[in-house]
N, C-alpha and C. Protein backbone atom coordinates (compact mmCIF):
# COMPACT_ATOMS: atom_id res chain seq x y z
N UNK A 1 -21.89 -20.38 22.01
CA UNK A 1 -21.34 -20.50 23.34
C UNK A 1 -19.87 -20.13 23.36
N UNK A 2 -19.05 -20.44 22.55
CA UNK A 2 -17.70 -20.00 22.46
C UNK A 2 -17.78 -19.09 22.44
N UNK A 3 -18.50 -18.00 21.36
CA UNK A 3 -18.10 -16.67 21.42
C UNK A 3 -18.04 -15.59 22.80
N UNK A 4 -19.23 -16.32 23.78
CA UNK A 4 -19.54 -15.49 25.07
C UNK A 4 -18.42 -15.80 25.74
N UNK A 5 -17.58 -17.55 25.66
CA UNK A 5 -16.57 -17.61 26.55
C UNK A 5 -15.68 -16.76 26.82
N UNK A 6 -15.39 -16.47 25.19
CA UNK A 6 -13.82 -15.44 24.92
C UNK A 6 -14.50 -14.11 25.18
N UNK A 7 -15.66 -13.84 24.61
CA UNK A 7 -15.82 -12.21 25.16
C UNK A 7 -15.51 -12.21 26.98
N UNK A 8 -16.07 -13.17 28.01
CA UNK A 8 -15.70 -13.22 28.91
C UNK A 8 -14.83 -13.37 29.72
N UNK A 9 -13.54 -14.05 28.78
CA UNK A 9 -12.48 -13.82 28.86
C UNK A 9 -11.87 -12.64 29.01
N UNK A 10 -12.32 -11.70 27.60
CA UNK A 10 -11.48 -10.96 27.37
C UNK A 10 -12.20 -9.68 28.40
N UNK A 11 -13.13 -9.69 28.77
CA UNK A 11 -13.92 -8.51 29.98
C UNK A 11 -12.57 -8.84 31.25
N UNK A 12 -12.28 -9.88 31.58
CA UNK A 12 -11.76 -10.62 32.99
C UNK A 12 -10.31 -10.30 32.50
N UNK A 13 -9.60 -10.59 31.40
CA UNK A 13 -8.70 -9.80 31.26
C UNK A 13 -8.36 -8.63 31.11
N UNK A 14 -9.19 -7.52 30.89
CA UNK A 14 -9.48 -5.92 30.60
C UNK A 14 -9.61 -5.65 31.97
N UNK A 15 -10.28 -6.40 32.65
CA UNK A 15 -10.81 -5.59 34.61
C UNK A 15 -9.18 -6.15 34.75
N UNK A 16 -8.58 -7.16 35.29
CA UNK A 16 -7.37 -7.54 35.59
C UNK A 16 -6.15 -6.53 34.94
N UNK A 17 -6.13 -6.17 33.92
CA UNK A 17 -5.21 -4.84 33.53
C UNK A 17 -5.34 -4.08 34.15
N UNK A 18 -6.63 -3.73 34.40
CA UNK A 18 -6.97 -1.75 34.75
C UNK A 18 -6.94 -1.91 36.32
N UNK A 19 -7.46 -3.29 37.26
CA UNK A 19 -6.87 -3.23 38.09
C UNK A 19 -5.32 -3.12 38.78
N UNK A 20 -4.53 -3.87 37.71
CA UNK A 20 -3.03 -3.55 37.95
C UNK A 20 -2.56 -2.64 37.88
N UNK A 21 -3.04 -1.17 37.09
CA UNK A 21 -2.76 -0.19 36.71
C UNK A 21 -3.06 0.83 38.18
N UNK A 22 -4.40 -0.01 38.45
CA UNK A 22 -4.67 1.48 39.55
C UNK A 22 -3.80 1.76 40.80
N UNK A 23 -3.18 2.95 41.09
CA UNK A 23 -2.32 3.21 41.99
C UNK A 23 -3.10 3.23 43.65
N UNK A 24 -2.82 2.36 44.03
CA UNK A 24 -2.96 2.16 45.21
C UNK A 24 -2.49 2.04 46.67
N UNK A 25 -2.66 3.01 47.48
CA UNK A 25 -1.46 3.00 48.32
C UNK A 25 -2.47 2.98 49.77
N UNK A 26 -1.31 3.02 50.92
CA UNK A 26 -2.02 3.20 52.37
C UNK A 26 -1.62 4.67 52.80
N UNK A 27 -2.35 5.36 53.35
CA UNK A 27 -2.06 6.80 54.42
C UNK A 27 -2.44 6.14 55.35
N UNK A 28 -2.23 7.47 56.46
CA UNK A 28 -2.79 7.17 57.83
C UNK A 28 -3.64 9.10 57.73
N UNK A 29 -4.26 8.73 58.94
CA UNK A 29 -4.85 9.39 59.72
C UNK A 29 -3.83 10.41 60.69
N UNK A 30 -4.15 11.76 61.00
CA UNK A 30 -3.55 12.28 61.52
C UNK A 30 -4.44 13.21 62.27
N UNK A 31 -5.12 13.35 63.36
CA UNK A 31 -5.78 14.61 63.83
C UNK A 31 -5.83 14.57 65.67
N UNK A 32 -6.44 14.96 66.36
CA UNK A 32 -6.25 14.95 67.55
C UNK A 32 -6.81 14.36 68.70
N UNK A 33 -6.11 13.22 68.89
CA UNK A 33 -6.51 11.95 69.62
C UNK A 33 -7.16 12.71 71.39
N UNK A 34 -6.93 13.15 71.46
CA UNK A 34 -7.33 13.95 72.79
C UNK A 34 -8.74 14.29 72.96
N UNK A 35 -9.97 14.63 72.34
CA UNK A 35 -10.70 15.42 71.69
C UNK A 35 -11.36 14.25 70.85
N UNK A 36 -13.21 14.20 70.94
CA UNK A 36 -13.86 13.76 70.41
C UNK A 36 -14.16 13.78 68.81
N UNK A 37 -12.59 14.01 68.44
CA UNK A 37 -12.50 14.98 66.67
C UNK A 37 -12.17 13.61 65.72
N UNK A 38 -13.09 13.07 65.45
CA UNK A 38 -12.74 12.33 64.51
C UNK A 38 -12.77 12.23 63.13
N UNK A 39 -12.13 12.01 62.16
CA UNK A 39 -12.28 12.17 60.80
C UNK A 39 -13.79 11.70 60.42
N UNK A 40 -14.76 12.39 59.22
CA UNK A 40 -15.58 11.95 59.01
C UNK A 40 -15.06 10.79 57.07
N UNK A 41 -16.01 9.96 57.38
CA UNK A 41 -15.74 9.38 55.87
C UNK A 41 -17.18 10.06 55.30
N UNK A 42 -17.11 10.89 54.64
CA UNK A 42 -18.31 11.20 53.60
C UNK A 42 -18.69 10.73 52.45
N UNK A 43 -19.96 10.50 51.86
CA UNK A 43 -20.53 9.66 50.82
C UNK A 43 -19.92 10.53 49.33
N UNK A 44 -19.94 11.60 49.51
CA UNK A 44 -19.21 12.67 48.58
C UNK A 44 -18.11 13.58 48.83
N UNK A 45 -17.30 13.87 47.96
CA UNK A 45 -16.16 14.94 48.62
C UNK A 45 -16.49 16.55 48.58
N UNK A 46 -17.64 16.33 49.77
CA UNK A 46 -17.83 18.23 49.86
C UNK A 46 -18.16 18.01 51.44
N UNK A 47 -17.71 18.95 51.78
CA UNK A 47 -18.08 19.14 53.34
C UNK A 47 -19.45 18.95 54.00
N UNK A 48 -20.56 19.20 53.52
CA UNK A 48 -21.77 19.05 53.75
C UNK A 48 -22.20 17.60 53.09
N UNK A 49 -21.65 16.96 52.82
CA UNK A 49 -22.31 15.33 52.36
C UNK A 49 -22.25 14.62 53.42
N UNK A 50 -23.12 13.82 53.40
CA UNK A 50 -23.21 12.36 54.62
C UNK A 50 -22.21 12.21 54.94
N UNK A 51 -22.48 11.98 56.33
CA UNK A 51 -20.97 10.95 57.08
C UNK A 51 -21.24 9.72 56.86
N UNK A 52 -20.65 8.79 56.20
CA UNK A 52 -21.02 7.18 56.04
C UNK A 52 -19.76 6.42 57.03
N UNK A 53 -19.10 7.06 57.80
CA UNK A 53 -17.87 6.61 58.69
C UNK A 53 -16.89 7.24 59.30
N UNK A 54 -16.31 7.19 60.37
CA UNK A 54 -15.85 7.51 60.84
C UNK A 54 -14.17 7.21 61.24
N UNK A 55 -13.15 7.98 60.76
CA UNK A 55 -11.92 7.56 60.99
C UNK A 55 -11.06 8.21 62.29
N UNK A 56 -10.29 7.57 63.43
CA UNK A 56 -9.83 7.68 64.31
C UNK A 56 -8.14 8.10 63.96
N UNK A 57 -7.52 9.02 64.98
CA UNK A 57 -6.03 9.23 64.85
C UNK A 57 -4.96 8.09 64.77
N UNK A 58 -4.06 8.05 63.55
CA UNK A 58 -3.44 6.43 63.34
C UNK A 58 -4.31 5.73 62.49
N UNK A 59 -5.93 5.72 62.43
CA UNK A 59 -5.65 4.13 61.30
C UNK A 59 -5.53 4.82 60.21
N UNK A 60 -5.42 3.33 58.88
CA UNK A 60 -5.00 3.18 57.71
C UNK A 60 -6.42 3.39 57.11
N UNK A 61 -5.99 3.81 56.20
CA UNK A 61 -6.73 4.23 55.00
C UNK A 61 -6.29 3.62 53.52
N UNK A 62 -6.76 3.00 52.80
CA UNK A 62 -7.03 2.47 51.23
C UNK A 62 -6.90 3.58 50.42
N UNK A 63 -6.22 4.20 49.86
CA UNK A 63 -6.99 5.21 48.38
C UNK A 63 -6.29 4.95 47.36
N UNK A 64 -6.99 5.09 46.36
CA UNK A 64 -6.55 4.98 44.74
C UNK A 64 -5.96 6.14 44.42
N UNK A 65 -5.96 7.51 45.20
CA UNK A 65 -5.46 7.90 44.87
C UNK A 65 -6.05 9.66 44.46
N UNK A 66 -7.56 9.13 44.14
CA UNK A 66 -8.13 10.55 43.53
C UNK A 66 -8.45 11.36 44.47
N UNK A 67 -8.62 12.32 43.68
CA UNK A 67 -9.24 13.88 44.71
C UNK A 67 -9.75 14.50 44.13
N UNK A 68 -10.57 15.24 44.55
CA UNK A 68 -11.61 16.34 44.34
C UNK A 68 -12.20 17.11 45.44
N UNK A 69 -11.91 18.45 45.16
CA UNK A 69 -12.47 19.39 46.17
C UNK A 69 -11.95 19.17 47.90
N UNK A 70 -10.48 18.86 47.60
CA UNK A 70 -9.97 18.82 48.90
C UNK A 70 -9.60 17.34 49.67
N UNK A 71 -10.84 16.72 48.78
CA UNK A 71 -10.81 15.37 49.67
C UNK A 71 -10.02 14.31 48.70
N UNK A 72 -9.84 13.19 49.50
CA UNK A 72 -9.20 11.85 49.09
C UNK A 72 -10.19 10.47 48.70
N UNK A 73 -9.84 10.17 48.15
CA UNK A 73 -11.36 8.88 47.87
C UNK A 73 -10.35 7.68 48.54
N UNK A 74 -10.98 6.77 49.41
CA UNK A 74 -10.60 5.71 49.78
C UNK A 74 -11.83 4.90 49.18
N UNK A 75 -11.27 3.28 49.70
CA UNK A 75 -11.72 2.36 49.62
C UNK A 75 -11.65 1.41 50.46
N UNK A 76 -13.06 0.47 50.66
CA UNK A 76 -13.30 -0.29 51.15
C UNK A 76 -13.66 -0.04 53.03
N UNK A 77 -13.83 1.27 53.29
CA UNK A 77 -13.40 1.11 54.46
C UNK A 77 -14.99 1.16 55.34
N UNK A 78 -16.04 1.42 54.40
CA UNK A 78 -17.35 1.59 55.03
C UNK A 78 -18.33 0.25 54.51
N UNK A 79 -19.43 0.32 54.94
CA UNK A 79 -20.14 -0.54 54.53
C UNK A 79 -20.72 -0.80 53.04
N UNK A 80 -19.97 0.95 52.36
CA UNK A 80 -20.93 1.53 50.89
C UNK A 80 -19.29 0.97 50.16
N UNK A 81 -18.11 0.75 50.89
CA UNK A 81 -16.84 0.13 49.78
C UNK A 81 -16.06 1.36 49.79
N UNK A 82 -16.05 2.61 49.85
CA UNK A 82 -15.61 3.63 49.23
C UNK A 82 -16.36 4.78 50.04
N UNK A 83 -15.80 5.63 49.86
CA UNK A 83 -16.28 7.30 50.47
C UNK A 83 -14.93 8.22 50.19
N UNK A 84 -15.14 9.49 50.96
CA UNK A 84 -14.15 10.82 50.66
C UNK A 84 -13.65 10.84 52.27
N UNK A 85 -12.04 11.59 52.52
CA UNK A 85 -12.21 11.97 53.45
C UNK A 85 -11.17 13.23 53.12
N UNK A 86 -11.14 14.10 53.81
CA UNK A 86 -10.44 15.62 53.61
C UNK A 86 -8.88 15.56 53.83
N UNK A 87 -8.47 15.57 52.71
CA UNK A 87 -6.82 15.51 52.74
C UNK A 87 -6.06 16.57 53.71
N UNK A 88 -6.59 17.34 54.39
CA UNK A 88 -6.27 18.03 55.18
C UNK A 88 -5.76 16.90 56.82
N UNK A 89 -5.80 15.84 56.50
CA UNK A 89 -5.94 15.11 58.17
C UNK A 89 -4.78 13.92 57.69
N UNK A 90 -4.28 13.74 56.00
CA UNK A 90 -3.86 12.34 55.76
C UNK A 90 -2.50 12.72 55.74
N UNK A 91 -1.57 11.71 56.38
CA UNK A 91 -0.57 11.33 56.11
C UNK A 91 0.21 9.97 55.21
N UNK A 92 1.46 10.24 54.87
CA UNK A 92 2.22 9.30 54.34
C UNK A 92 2.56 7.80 55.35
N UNK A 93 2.78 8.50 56.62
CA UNK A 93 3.45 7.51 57.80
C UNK A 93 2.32 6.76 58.61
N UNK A 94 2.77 5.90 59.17
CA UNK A 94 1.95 5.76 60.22
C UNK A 94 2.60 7.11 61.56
N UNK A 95 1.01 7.66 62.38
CA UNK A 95 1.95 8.90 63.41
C UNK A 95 2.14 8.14 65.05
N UNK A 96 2.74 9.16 65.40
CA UNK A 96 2.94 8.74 66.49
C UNK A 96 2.21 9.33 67.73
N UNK A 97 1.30 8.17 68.45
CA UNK A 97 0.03 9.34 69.44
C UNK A 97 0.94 8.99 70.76
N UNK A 98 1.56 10.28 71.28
CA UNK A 98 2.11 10.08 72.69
C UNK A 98 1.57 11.28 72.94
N UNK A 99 1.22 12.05 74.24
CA UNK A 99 1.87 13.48 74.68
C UNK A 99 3.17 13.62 75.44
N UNK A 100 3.42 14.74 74.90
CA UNK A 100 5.26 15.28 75.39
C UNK A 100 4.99 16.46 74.72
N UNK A 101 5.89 17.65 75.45
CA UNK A 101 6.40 19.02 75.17
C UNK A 101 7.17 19.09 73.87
N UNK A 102 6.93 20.56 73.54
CA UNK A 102 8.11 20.66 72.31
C UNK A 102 7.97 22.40 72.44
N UNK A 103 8.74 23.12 71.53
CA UNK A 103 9.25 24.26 71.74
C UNK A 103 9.47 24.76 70.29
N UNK A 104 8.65 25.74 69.44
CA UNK A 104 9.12 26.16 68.04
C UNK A 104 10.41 26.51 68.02
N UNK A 105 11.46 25.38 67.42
CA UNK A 105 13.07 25.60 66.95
C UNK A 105 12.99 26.63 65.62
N UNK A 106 12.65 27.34 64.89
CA UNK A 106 12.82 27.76 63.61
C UNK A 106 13.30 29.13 63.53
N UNK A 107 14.28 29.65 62.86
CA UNK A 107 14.71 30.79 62.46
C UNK A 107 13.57 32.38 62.51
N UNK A 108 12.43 32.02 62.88
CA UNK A 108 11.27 32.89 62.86
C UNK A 108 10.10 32.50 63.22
N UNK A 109 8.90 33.02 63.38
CA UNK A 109 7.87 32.83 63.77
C UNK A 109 7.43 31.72 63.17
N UNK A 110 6.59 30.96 63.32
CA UNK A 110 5.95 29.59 62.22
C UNK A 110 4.24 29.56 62.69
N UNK A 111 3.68 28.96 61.28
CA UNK A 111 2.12 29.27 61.28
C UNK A 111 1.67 28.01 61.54
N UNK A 112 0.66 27.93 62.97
CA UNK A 112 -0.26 26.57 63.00
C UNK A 112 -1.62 26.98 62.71
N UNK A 113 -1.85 25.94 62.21
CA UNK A 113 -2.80 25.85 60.97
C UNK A 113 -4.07 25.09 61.24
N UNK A 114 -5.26 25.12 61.32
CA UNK A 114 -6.29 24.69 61.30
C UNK A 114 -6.21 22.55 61.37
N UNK A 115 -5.61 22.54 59.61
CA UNK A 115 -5.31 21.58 59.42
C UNK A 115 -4.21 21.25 58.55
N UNK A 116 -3.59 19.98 58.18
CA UNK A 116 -2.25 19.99 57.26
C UNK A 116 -2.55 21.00 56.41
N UNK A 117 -1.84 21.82 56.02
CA UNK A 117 -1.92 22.68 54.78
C UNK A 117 -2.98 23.43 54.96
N UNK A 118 -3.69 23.61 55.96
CA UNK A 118 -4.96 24.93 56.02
C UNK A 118 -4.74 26.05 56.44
N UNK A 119 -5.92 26.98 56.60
CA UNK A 119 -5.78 28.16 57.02
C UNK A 119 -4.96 28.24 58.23
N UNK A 120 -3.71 29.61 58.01
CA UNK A 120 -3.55 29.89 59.48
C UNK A 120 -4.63 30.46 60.60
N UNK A 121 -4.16 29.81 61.96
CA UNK A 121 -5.11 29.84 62.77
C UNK A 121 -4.28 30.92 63.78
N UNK A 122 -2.98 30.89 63.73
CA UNK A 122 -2.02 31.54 65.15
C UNK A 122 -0.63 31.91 64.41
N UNK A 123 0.24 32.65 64.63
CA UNK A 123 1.67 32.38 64.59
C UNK A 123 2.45 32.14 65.89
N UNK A 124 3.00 31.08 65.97
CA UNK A 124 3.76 30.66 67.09
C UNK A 124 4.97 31.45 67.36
N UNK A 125 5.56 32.30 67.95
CA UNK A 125 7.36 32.80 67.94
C UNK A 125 7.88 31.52 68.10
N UNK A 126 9.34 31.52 67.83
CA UNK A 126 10.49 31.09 68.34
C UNK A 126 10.40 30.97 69.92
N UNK A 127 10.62 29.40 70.72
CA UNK A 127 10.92 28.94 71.96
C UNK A 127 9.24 29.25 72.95
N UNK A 128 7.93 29.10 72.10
CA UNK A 128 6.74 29.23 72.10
C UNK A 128 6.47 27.70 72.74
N UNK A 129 5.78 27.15 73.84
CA UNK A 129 5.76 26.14 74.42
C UNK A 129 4.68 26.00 73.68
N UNK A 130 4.81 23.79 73.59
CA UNK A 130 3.22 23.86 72.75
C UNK A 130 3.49 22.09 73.39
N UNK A 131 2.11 21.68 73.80
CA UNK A 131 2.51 20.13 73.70
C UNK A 131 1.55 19.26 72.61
N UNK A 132 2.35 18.48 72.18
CA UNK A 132 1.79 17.80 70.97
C UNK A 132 1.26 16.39 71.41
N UNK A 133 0.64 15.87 70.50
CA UNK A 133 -0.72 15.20 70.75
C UNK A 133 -0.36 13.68 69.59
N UNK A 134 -0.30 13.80 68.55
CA UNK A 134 0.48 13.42 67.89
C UNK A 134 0.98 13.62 66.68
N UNK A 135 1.74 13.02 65.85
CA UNK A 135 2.86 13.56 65.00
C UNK A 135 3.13 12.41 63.78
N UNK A 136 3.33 13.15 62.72
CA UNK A 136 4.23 12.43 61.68
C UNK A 136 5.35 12.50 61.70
N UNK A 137 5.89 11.93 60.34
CA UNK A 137 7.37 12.84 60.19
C UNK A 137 7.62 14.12 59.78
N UNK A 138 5.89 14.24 58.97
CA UNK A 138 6.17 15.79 58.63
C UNK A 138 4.71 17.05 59.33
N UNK A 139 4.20 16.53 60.00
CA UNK A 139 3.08 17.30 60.63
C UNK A 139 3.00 16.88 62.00
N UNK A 140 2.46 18.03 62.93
CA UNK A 140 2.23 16.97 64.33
C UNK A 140 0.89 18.24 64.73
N UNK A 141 -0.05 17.73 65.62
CA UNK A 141 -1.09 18.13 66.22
C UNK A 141 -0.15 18.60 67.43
N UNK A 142 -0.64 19.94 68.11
CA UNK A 142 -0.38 20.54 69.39
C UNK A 142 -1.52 21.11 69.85
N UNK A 143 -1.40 21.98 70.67
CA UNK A 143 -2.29 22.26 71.75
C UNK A 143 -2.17 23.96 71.16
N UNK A 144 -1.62 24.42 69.97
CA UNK A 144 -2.34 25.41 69.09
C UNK A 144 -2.54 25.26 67.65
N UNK A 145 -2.36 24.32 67.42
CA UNK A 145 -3.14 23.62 66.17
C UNK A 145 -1.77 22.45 65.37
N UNK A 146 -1.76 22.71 63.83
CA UNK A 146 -0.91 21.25 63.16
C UNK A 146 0.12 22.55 62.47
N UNK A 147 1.33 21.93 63.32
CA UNK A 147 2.69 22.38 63.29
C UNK A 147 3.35 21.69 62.41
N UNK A 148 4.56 22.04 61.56
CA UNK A 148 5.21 21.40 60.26
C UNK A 148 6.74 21.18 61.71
N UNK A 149 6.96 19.62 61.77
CA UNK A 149 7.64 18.80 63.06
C UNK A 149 9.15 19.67 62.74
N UNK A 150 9.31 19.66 61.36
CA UNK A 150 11.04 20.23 61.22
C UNK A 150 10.74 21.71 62.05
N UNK A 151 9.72 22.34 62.68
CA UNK A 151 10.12 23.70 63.43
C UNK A 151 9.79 23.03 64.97
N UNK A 152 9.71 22.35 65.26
CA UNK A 152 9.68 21.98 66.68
C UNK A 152 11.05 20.68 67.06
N UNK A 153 11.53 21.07 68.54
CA UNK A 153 12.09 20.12 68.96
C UNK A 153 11.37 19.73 70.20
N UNK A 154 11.01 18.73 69.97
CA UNK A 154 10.23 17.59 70.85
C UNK A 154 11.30 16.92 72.12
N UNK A 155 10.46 17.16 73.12
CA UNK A 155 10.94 16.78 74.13
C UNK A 155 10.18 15.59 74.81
N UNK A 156 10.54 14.80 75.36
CA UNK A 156 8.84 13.58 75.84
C UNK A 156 8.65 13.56 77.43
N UNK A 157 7.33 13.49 77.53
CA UNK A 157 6.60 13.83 78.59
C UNK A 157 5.96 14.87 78.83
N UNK A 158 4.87 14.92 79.87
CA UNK A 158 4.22 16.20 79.70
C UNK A 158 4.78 17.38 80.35
């Protein structure tokens, strides 16, 4: 009987390490609150796997951290504990969902993009009207796709 104690011990101290170790942080959600577009949580990180959930513009998200094939692994947020969702939609911040105008400020044309970091979809010129939907500190949704915020100056209201 002793011996199982301490092996059980020492299992409960080994999970308690590797849990302290794992990097764990919060994102948010970033995509376009306007529009029936909601993040899917998938059972696997490939585009064609189950939707096991569904994430809305603004909430928080759990992840440890990993990736594969584009996506982010969270936790806890479905009924299965865990799923993928496409790092193309996650932010660092919590964003901000208002609508208001803004206007590409940047030295040259700038590319909106499908999604954070995706394919270009358009090039915007310089003083190109666009109204945004919502925003990080470093991405914002508009009304021609996800603009990088340092080329827009935001104005509020529609």
């Amino acid at each position: 009987m002793h011996k199982v104690a301490l092996i059980a011990m020492a299992v409960i101290f080994l999970a308690m390490c590797w849990m302290a170790g794992a990097e764990e942080s919060v994102k948010y959600i970033l995509c376009d609150p306007k529009v029936e577009n909601h993040v899917a949580i998938r059972r696997s990180p490939r585009k064609g796997a189950e939707e096991i959930g569904r994430l809305d513009c603004g909430d928080y998200i759990l992840t440890d951290g990993k990736t594969r094939n584009g996506y982010l692994h969270i936790l806890g947020m479905t009924e299965y504990g865990e799923g993928w969702v496409h790092k193309g939609y996650i932010v660092d911040d919590q964003p901000i969902i208002e609508t208001c105008g803004a206007a590409i400020a940047a030295p040259g044309r700038v590319k909106a993009r499908r999604y954070i970091g995706g394919k270009r979809i358009a090039w915007l010129d310089v003083c190109t009207e666009v109204k945004v939907y919502a925003r990080s500190e470093e991405w914002a949704v508009t009304s021609r796709g996800y603009v990088m915020t340092k080329y827009l100056e935001v104005w509020h209201g529609e």
